[in-house]
Protein backbone atom coordinates (compact mmCIF):
# COMPACT_ATOMS: atom_id res chain seq x y z
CA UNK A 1 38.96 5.40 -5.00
CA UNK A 2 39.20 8.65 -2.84
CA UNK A 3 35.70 9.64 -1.68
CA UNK A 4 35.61 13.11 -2.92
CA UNK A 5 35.82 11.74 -6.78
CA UNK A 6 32.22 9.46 -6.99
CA UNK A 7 31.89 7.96 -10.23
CA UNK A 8 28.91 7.05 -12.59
CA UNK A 9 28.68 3.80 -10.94
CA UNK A 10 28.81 4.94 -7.75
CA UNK A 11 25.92 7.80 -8.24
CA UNK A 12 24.24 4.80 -10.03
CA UNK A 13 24.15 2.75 -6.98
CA UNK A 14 23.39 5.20 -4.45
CA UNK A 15 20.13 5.93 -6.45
CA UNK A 16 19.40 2.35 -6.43
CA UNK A 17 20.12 1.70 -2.54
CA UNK A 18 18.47 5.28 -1.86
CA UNK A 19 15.35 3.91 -4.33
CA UNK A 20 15.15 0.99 -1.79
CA UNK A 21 15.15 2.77 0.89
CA UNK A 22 12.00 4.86 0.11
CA UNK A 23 10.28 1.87 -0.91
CA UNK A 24 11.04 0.49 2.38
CA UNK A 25 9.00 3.30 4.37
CA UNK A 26 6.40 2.01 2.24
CA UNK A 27 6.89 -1.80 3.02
CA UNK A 28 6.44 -0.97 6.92
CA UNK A 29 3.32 1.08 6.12
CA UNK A 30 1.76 -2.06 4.29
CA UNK A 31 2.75 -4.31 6.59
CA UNK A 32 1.09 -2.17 9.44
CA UNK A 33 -2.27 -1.82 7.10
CA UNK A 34 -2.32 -5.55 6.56
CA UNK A 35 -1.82 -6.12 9.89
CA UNK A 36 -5.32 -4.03 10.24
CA UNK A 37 -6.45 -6.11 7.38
CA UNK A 38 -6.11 -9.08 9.49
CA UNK A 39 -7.26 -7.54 13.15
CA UNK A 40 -8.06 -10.04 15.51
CA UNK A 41 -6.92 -12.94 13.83
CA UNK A 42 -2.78 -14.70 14.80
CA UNK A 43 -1.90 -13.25 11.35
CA UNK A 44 -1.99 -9.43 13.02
CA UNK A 45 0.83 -10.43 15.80
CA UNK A 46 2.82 -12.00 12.59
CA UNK A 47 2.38 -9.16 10.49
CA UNK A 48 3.35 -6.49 13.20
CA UNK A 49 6.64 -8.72 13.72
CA UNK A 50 7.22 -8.42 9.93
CA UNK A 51 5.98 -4.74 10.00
CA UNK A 52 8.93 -4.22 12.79
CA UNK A 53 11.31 -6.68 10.91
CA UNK A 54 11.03 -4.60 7.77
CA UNK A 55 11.58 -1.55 9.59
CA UNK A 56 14.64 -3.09 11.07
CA UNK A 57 16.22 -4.06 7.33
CA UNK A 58 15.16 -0.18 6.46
CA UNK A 59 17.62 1.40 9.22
CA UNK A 60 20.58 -1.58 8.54
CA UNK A 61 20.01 0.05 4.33
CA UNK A 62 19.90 3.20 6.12
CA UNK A 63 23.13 2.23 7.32
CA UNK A 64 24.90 1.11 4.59
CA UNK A 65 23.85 3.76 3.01
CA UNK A 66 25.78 5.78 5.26
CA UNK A 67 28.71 3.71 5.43
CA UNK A 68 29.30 4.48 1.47
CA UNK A 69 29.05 7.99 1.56
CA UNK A 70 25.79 8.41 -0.33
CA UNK A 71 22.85 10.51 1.00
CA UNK A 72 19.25 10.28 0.19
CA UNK A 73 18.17 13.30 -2.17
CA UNK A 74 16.06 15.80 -0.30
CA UNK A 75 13.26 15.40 -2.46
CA UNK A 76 13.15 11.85 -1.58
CA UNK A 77 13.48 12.60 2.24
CA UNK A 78 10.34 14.86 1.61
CA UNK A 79 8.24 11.44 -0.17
CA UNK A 80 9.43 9.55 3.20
CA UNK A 81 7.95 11.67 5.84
CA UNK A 82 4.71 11.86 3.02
CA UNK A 83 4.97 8.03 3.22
CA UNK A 84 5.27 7.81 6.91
CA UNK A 85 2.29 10.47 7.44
CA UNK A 86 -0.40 8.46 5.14
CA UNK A 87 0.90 5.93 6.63
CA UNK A 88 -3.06 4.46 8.29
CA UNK A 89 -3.90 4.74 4.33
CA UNK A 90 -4.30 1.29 2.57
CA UNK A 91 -4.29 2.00 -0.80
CA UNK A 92 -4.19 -2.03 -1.80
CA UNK A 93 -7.08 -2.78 0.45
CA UNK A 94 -9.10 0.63 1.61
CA UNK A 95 -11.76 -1.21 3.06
CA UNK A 96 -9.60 -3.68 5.10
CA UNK A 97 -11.59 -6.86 3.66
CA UNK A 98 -10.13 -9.97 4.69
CA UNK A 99 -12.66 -11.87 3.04
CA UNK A 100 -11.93 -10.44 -0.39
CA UNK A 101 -9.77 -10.37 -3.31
CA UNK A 102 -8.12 -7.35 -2.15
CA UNK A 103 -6.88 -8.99 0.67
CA UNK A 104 -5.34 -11.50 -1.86
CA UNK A 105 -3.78 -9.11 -3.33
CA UNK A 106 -2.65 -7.28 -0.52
CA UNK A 107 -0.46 -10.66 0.50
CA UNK A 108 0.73 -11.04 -2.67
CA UNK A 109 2.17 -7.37 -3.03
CA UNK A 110 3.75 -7.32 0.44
CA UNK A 111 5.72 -11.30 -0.55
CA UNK A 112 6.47 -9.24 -3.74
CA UNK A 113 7.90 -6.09 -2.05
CA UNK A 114 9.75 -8.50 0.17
CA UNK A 115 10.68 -10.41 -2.95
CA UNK A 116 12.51 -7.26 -4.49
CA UNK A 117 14.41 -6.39 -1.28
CA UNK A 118 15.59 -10.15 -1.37
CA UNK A 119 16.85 -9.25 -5.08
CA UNK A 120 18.71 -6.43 -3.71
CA UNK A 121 20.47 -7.96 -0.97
CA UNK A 122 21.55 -10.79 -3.78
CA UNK A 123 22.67 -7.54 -6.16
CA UNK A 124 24.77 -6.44 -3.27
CA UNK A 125 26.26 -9.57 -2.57
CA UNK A 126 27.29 -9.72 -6.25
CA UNK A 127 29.13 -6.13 -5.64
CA UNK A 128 30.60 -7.56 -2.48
CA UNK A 129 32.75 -9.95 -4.56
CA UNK A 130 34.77 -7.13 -5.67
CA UNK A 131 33.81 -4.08 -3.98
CA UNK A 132 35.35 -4.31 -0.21
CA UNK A 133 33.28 -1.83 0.73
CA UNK A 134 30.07 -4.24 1.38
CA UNK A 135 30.33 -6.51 4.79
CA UNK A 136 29.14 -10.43 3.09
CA UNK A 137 28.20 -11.49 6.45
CA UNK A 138 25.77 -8.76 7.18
CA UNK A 139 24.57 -9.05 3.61
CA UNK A 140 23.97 -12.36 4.17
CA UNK A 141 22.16 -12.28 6.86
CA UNK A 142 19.77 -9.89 5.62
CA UNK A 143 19.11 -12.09 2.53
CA UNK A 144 18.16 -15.20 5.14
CA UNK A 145 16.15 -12.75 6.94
CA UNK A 146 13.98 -12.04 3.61
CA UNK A 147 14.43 -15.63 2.51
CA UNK A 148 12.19 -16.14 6.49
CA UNK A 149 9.91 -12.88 5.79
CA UNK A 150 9.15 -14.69 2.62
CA UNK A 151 8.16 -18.02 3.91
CA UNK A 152 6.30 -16.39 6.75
CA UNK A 153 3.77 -14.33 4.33
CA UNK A 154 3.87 -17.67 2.23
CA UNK A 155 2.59 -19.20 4.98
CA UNK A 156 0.15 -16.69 6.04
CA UNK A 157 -1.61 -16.75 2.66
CA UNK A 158 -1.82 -20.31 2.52
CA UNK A 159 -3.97 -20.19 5.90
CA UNK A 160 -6.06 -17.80 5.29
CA UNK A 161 -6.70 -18.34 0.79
CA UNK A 162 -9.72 -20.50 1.65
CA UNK A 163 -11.63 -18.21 3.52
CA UNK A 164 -11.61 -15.96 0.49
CA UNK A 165 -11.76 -17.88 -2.21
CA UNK A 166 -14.21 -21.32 -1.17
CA UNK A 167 -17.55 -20.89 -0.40
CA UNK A 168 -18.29 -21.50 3.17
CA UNK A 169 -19.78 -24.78 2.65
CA UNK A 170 -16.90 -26.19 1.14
């Protein structure tokens, strides 16, 4: 197909990649507030690393992007930069309780942001099977690196769910 003549499909999955990608500015801003959540503790160091991790997987979708032709729509450029400015904001847990619910919450939102990018990665690996333009290796080694981002806030959660959720003399 001659890249002056984009079809539906094409304008369909440049939204969707493009959709990602703005969703990804917010993934590194959570993980960067949760890593606040958690000041002081190990968990802060881990969730920086994801934080960076994340904003590693943002510029290699940044990149494929690219690589298909597609460019973000200027409106969504616009939400990025308002992402990456309100960026201190926690809007899952404005307080920045680690002892709370909302720190719960806050863990499970990031695994299920993570989650979805994991889906998308699989989605593109579906494509791949017909559509030469996606590289399977690099796809697949962003899906492991989810599949590890995963298992890290997994783990995270299950070391620190009894300090919110037991009472202290348990």
């Amino acid at each position: 197909m001659p890249d002056d003549r984009r079809t539906d499909a094409d304008d369909h999955l440049a939204a969707y990649l493009n959709e990602h990608l703005l969703a990804s500015e917010g993934g590194v801003q959570a993980f960067k507030a949760a890593a606040r959540t958690f000041e002081g503790t190990k968990h802060e160091r881990d969730l920086l690393a994801l934080a960076d991790e994340i904003a590693r997987d943002r510029g290699d979708l940044a990149r494929l992007i690219q690589q298909l032709g597609f460019r973000p729509k200027g409106w969504k450029r616009l939400l990025t930069l308002a992402l990456r400015a309100g960026g201190s904001v926690n809007p899952v847990n404005l307080l920045r309780l680690r002892r709370s619910s909302m720190a719960q919450f806050e863990l499970d939102f990031l695994t299920g942001a993570v989650r979805a990018k994991r889906s998308m990665w699989d989605a593109l690996l579906e494509l791949a099977e017909d559509d030469p333009r996606f590289e399977d290796r690099m796809l697949r080694a962003l899906q492991l690196r989810a599949d590890q981002q995963i298992e890290q806030l997994v783990r995270i959660n299950r070391e620190t769910v009894r300090e919110r959720f037991l009472r202290g003399d348990a």
